[in-house]
PDB file of N, CA and C in Angstrom:
ATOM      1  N   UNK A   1       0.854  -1.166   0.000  1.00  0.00           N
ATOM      2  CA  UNK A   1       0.000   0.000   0.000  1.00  0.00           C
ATOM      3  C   UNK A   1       0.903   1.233   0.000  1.00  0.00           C
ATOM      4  N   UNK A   2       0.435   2.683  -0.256  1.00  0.00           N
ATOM      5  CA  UNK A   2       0.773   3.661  -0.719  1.00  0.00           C
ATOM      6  C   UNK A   2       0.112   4.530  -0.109  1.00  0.00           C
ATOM      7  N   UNK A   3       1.014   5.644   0.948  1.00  0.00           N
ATOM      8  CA  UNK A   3       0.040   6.506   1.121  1.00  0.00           C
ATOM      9  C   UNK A   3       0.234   7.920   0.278  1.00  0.00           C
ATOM     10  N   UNK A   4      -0.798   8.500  -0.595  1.00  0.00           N
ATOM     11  CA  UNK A   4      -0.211   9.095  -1.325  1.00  0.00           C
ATOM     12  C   UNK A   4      -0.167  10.391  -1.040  1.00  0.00           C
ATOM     13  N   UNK A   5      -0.988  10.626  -0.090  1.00  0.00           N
ATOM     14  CA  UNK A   5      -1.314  12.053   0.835  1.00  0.00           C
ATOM     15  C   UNK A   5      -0.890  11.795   2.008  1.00  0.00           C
ATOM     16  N   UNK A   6      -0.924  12.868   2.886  1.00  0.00           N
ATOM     17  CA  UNK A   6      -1.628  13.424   4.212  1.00  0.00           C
ATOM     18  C   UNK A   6      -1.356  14.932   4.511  1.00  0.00           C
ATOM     19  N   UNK A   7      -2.881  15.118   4.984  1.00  0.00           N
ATOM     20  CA  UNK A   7      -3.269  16.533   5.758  1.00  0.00           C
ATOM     21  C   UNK A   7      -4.214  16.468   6.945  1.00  0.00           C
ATOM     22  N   UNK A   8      -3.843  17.494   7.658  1.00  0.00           N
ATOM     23  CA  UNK A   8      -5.046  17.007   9.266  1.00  0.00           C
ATOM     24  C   UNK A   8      -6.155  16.616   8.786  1.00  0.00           C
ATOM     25  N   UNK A   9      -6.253  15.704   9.457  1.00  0.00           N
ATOM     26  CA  UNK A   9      -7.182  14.806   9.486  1.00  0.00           C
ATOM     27  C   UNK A   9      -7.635  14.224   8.062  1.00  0.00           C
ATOM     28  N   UNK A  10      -6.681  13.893   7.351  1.00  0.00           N
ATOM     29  CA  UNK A  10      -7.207  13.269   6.121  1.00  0.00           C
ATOM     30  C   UNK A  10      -6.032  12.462   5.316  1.00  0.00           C
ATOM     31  N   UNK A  11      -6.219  11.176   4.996  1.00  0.00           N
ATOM     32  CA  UNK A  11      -4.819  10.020   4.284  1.00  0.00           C
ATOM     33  C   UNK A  11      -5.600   9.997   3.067  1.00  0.00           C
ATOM     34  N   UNK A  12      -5.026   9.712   1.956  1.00  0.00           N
ATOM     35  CA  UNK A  12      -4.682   9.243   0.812  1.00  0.00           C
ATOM     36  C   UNK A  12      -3.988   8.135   0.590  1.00  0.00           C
ATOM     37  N   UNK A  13      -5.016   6.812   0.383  1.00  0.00           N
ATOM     38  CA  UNK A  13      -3.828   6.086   0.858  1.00  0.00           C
ATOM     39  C   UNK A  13      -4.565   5.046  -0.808  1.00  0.00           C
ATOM     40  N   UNK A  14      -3.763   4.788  -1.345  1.00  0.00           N
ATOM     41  CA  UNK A  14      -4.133   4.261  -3.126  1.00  0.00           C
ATOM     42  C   UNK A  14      -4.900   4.573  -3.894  1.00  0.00           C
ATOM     43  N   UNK A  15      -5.208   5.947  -3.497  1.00  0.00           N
ATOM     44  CA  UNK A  15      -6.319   6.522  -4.156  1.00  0.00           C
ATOM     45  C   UNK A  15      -7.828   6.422  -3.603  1.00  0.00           C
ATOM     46  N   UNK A  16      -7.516   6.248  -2.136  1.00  0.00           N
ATOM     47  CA  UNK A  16      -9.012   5.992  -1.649  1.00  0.00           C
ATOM     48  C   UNK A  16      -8.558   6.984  -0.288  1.00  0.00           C
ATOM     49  N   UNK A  17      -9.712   8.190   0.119  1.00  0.00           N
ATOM     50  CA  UNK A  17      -9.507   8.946   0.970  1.00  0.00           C
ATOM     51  C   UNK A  17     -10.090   8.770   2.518  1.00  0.00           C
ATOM     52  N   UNK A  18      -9.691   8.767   3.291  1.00  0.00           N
ATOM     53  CA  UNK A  18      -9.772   8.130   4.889  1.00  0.00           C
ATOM     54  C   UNK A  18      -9.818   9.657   5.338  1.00  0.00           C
ATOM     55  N   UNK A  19     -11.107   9.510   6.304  1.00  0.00           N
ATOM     56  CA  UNK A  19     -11.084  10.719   7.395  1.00  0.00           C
ATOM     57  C   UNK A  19     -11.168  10.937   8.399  1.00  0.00           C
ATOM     58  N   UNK A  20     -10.393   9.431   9.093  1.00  0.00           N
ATOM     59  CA  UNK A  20     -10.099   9.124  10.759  1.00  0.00           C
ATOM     60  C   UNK A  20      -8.701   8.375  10.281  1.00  0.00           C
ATOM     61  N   UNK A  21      -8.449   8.309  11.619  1.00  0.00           N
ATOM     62  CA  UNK A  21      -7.081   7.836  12.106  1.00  0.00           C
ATOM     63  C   UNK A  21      -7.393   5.851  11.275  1.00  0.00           C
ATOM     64  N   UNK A  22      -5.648   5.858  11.367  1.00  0.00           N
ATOM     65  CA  UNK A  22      -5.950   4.749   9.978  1.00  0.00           C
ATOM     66  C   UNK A  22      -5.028   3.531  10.886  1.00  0.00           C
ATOM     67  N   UNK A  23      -5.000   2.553  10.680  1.00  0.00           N
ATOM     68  CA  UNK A  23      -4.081   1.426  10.664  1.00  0.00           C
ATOM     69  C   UNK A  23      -3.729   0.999   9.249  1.00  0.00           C
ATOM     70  N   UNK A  24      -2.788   0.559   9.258  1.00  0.00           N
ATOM     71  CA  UNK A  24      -2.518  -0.025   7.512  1.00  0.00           C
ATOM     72  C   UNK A  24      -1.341  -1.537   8.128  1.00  0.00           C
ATOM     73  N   UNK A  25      -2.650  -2.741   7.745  1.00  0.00           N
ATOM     74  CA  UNK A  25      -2.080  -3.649   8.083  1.00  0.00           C
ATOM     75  C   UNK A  25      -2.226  -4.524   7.078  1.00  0.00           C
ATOM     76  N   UNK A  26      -0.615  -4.952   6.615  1.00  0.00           N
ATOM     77  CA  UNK A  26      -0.568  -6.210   5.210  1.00  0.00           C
ATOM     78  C   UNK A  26      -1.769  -5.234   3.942  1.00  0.00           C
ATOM     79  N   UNK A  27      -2.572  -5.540   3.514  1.00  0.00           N
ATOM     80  CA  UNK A  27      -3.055  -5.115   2.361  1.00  0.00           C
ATOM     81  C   UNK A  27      -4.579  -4.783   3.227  1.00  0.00           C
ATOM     82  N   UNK A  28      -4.663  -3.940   4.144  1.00  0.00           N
ATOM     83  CA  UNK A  28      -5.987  -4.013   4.879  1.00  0.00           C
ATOM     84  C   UNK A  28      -5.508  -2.367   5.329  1.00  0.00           C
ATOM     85  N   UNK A  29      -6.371  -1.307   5.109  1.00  0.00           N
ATOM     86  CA  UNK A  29      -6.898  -0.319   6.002  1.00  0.00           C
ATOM     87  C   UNK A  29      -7.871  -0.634   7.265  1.00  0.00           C
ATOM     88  N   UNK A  30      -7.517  -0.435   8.021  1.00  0.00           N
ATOM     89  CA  UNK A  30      -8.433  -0.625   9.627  1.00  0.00           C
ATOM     90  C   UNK A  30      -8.356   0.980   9.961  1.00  0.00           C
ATOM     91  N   UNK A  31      -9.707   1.133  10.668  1.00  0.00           N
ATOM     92  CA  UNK A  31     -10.046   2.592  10.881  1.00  0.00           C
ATOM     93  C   UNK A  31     -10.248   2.947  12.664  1.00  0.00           C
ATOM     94  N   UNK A  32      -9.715   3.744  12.921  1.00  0.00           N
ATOM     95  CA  UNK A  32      -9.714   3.752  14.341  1.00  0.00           C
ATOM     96  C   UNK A  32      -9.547   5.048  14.611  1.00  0.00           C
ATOM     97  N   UNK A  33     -10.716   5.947  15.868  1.00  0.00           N
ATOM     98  CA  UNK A  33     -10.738   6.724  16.173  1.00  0.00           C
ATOM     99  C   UNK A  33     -10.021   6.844  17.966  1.00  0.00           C
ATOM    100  N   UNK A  34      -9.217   7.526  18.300  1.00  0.00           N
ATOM    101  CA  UNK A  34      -8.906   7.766  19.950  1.00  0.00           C
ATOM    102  C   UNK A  34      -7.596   8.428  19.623  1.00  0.00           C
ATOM    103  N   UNK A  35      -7.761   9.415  20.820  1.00  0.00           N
ATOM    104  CA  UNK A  35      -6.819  10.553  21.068  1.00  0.00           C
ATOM    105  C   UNK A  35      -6.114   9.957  21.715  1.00  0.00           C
ATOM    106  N   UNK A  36      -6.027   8.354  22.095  1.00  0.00           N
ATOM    107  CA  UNK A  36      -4.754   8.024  23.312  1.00  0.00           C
ATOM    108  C   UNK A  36      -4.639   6.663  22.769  1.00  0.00           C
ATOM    109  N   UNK A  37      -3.441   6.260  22.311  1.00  0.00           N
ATOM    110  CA  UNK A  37      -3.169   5.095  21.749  1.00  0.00           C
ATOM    111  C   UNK A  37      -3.063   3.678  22.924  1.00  0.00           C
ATOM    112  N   UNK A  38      -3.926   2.750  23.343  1.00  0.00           N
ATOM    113  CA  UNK A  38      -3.776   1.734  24.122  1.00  0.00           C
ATOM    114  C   UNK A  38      -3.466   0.407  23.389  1.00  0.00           C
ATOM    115  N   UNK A  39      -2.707  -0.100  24.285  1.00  0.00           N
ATOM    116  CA  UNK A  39      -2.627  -1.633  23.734  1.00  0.00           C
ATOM    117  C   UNK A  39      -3.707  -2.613  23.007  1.00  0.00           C
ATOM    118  N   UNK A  40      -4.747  -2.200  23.127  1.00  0.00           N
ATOM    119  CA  UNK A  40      -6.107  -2.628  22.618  1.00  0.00           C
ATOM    120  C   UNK A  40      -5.582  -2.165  20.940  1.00  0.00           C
ATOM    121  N   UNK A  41      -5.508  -0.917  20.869  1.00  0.00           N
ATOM    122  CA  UNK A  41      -5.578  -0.341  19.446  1.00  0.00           C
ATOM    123  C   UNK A  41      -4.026  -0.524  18.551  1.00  0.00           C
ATOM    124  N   UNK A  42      -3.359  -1.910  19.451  1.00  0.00           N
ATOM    125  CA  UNK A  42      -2.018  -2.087  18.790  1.00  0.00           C
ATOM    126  C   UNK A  42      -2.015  -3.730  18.127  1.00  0.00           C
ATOM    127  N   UNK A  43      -3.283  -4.337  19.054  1.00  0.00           N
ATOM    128  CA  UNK A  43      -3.365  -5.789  19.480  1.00  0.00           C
ATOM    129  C   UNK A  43      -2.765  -5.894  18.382  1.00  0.00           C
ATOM    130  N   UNK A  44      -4.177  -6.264  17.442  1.00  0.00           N
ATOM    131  CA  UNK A  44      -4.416  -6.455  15.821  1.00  0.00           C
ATOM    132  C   UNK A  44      -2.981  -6.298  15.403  1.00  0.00           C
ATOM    133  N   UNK A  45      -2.653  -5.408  15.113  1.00  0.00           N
ATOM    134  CA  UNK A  45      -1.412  -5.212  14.232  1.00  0.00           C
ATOM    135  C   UNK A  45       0.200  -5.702  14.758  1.00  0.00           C
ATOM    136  N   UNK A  46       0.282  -6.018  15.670  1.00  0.00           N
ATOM    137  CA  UNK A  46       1.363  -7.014  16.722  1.00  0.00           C
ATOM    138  C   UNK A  46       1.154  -8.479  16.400  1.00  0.00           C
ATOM    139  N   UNK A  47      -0.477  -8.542  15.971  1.00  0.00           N
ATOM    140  CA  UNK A  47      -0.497  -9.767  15.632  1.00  0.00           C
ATOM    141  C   UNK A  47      -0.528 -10.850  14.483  1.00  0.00           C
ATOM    142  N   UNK A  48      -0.471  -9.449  13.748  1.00  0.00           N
ATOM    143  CA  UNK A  48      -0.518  -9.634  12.404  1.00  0.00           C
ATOM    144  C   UNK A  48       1.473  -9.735  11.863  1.00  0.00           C
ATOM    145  N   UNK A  49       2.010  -9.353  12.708  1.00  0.00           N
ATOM    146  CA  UNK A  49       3.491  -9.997  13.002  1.00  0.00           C
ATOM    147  C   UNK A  49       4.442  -9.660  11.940  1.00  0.00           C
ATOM    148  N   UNK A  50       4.228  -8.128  11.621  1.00  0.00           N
ATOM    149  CA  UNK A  50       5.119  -7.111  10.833  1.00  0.00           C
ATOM    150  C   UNK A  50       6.411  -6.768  11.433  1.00  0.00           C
ATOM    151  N   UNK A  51       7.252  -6.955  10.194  1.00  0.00           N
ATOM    152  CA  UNK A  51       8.608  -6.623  10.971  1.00  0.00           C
ATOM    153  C   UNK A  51       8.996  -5.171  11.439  1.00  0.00           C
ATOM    154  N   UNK A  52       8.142  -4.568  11.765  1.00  0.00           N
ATOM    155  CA  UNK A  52       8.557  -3.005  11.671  1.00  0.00           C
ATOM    156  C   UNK A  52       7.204  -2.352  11.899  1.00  0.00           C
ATOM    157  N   UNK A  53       6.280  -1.537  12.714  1.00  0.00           N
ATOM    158  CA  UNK A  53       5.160  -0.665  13.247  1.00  0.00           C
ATOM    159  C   UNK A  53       5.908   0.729  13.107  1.00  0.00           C
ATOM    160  N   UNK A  54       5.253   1.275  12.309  1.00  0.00           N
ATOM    161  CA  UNK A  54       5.885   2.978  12.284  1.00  0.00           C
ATOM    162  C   UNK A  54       4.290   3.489  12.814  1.00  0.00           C
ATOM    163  N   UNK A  55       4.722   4.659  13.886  1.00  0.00           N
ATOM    164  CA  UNK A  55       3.656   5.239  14.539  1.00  0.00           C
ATOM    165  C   UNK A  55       3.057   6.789  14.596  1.00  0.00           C
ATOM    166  N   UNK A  56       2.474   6.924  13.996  1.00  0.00           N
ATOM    167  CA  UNK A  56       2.297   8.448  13.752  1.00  0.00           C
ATOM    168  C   UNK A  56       1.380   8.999  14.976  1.00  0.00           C
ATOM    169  N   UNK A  57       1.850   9.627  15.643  1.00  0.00           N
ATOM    170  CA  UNK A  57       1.719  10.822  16.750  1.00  0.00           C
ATOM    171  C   UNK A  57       0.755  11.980  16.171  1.00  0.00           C
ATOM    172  N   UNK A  58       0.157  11.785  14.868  1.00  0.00           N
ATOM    173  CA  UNK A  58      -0.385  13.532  14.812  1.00  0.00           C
ATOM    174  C   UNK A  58       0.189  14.528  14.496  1.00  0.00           C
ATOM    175  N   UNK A  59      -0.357  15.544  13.746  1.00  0.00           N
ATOM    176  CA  UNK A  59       0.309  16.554  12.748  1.00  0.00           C
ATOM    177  C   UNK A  59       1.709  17.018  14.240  1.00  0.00           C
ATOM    178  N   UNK A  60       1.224  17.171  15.104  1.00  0.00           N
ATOM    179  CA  UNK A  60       1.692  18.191  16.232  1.00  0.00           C
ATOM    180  C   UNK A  60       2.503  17.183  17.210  1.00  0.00           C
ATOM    181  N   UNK A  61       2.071  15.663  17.044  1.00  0.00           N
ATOM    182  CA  UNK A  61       3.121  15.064  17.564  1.00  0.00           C
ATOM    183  C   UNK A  61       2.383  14.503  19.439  1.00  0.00           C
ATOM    184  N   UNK A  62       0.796  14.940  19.192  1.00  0.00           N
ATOM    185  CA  UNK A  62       0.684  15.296  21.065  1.00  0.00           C
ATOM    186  C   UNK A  62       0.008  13.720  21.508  1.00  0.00           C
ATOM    187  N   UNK A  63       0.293  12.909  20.383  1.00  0.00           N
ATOM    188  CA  UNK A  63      -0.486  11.553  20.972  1.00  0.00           C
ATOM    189  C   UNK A  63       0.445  10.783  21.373  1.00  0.00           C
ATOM    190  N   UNK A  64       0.994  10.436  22.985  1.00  0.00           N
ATOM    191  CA  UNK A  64       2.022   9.632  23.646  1.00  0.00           C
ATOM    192  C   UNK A  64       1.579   8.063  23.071  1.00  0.00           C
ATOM    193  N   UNK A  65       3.117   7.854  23.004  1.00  0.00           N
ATOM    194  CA  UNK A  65       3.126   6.571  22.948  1.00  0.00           C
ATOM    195  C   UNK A  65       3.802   6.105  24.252  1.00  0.00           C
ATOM    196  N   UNK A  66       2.821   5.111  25.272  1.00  0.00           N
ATOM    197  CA  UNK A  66       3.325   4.659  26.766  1.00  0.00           C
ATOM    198  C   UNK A  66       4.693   3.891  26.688  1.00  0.00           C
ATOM    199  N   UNK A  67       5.080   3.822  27.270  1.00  0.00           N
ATOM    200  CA  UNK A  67       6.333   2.609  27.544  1.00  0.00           C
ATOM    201  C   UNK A  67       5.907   1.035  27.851  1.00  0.00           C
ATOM    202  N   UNK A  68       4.474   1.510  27.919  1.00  0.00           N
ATOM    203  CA  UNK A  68       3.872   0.036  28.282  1.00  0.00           C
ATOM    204  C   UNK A  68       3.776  -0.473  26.820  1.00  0.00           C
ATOM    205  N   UNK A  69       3.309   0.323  25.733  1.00  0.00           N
ATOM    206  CA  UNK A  69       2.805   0.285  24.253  1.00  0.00           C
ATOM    207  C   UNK A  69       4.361  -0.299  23.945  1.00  0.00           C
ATOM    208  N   UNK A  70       5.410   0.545  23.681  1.00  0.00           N
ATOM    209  CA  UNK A  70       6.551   0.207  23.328  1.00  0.00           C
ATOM    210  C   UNK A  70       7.140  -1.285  23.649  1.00  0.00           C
ATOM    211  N   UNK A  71       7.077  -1.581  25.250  1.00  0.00           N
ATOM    212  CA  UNK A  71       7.266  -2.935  25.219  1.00  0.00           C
ATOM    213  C   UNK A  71       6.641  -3.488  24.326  1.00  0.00           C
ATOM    214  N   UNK A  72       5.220  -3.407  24.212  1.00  0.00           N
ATOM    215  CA  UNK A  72       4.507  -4.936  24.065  1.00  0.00           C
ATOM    216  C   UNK A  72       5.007  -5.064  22.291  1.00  0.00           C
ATOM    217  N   UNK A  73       4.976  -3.886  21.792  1.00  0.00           N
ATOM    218  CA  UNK A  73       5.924  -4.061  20.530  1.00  0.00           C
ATOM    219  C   UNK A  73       6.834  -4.744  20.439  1.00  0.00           C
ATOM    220  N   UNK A  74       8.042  -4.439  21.294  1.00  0.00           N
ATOM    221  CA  UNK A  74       9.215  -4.522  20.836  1.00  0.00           C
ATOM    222  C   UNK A  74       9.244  -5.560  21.520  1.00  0.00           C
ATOM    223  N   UNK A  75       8.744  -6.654  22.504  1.00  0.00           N
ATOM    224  CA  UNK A  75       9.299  -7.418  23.275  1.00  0.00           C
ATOM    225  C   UNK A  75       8.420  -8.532  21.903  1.00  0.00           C
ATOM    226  N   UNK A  76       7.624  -8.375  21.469  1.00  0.00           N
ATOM    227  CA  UNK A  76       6.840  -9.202  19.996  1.00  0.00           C
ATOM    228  C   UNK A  76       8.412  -9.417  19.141  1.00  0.00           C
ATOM    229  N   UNK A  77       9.186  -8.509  19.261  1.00  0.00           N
ATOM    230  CA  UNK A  77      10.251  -8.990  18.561  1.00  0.00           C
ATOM    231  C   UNK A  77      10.065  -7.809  17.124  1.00  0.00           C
ATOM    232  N   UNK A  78       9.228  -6.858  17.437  1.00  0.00           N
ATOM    233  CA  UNK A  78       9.026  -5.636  16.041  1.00  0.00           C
ATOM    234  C   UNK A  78       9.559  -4.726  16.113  1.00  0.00           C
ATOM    235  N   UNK A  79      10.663  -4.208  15.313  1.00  0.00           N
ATOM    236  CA  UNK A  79      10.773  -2.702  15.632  1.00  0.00           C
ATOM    237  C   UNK A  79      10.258  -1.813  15.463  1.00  0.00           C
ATOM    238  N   UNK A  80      10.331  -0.471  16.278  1.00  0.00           N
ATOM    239  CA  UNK A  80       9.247   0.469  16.427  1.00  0.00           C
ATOM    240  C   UNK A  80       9.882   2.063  15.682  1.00  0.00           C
ATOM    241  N   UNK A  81       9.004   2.298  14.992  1.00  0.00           N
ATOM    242  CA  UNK A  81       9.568   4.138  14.918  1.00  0.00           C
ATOM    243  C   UNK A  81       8.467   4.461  15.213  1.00  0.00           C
ATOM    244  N   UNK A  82       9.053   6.070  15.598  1.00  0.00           N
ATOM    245  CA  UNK A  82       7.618   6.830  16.453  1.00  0.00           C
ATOM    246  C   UNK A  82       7.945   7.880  16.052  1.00  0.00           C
ATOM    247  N   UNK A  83       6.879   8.834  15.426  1.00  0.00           N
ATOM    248  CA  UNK A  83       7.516   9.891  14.333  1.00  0.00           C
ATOM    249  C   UNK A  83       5.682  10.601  14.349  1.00  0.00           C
ATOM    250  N   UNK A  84       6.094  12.124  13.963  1.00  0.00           N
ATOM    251  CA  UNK A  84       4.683  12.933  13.675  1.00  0.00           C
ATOM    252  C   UNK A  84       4.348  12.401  12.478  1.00  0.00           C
ATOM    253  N   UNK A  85       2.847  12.741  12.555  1.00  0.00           N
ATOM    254  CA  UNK A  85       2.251  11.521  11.383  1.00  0.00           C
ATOM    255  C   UNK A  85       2.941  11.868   9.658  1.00  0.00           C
ATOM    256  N   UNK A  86       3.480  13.442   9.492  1.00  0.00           N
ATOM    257  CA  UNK A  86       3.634  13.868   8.359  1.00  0.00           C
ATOM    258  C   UNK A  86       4.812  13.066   7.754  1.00  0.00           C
ATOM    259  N   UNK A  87       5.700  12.532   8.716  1.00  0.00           N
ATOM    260  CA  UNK A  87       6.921  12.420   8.930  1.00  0.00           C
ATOM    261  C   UNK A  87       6.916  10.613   8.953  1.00  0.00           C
ATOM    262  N   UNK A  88       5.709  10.260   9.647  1.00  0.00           N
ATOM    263  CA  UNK A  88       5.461   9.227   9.949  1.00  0.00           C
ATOM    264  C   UNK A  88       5.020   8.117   8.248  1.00  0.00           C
ATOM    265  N   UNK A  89       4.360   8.962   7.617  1.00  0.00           N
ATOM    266  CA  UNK A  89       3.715   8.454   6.163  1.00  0.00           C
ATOM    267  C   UNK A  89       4.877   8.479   5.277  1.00  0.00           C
ATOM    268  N   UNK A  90       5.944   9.178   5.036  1.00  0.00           N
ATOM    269  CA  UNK A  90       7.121   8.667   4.462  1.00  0.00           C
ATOM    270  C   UNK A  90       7.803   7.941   4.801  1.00  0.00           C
ATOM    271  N   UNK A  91       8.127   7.579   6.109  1.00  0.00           N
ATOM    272  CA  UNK A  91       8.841   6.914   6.495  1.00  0.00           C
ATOM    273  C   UNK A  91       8.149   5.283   6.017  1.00  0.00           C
ATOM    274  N   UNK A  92       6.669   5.345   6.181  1.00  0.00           N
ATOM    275  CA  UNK A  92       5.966   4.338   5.893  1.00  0.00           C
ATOM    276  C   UNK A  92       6.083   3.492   4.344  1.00  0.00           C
ATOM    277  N   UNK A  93       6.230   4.363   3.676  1.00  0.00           N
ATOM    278  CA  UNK A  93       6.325   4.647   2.424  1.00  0.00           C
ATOM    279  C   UNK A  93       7.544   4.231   1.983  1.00  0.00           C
ATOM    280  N   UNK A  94       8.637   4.351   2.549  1.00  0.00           N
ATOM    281  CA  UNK A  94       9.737   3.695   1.868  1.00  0.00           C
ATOM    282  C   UNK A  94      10.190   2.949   2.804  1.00  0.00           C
ATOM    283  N   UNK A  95       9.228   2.056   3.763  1.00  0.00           N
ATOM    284  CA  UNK A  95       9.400   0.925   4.234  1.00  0.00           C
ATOM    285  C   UNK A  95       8.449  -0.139   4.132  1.00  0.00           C
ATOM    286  N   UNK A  96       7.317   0.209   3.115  1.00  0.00           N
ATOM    287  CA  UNK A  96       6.128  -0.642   2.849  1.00  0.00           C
ATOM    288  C   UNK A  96       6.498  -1.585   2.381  1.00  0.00           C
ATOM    289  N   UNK A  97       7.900  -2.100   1.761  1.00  0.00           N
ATOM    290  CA  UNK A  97       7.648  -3.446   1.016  1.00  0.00           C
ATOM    291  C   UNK A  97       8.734  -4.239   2.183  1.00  0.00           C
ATOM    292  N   UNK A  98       9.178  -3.727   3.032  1.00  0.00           N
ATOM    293  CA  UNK A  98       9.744  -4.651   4.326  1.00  0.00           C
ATOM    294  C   UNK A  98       8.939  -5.592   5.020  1.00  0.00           C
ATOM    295  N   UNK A  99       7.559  -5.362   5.133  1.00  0.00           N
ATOM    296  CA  UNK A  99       7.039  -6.354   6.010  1.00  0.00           C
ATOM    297  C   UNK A  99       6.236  -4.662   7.316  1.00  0.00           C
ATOM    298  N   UNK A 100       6.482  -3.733   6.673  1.00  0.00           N
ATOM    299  CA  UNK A 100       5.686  -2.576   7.581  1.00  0.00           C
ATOM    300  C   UNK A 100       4.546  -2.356   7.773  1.00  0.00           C
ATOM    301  N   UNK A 101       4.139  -2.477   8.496  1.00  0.00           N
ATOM    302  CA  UNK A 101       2.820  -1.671   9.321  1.00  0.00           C
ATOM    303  C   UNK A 101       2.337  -0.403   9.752  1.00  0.00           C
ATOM    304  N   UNK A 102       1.552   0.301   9.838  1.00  0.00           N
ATOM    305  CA  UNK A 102       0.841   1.463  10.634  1.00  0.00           C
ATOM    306  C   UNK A 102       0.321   2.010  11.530  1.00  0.00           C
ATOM    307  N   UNK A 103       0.276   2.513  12.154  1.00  0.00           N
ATOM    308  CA  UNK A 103      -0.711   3.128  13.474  1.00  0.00           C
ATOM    309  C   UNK A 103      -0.656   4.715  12.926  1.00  0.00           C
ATOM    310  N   UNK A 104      -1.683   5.065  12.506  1.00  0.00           N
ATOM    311  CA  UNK A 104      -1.644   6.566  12.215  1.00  0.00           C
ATOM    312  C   UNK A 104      -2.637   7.548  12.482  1.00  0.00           C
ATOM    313  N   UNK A 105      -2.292   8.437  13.649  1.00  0.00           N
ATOM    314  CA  UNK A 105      -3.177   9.337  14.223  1.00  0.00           C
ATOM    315  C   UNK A 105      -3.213  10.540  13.279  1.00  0.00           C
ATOM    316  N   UNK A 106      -4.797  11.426  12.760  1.00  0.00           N
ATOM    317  CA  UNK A 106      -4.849  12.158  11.661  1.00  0.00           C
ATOM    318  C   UNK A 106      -4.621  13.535  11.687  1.00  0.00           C
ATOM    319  N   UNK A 107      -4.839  14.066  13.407  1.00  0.00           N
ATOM    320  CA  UNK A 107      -5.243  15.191  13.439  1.00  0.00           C
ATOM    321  C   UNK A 107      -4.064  15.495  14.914  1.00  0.00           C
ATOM    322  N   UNK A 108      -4.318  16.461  15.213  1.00  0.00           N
ATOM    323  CA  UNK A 108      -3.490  16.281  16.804  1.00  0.00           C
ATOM    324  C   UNK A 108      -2.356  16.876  16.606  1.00  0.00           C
TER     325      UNK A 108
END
């Protein structure tokens, strides 16, 4: 997948436009709304057993990622980047054919 945009609150992601916070897992958009990222909203995609979760924080960067979140990543054996979402969608982007994943907050 391809994201070919982003602006607050809005992805471009293969030509199909999303206007909440996105997951992008294997060949699947998952849609997810919350201002506070919990282990609940990581399960799915930890389990789907990508070598690499890049995490977008929001235009502004203000959505924490816990240390509790980070373990349960990284102790899965995934590495993690944690990056503002603008910053976060390129990085995504030229790591999509590794085995990468998403967590991407839209607005914030």
């Amino acid at each position: 997948m391809h994201i070919d945009s982003y602006s607050f609150g809005c992805f471009v992601v293969d030509g199909k436009t999303y206007s909440h916070d996105i997951k992008i897992v294997g060949k699947e958009i998952k849609l997810w709304k919350n201002h506070k990222l919990c282990i609940d909203d990581a399960r799915d995609v930890v389990m789907a057993k990508p070598k690499i979760i890049i995490i977008g924080t929001g235009e502004s960067g203000v959505i924490n990622v816990s240390q509790e979140i980070r373990d349960f990543i990284t102790k899965a054996g995934i590495k993690l980047i944690i990056a503002k979402t603008g910053e976060a969608c390129k990085i995504y982007n030229g790591l999509s054919k590794e085995n990468a994943a998403a967590i991407l907050h839209s607005t914030c």
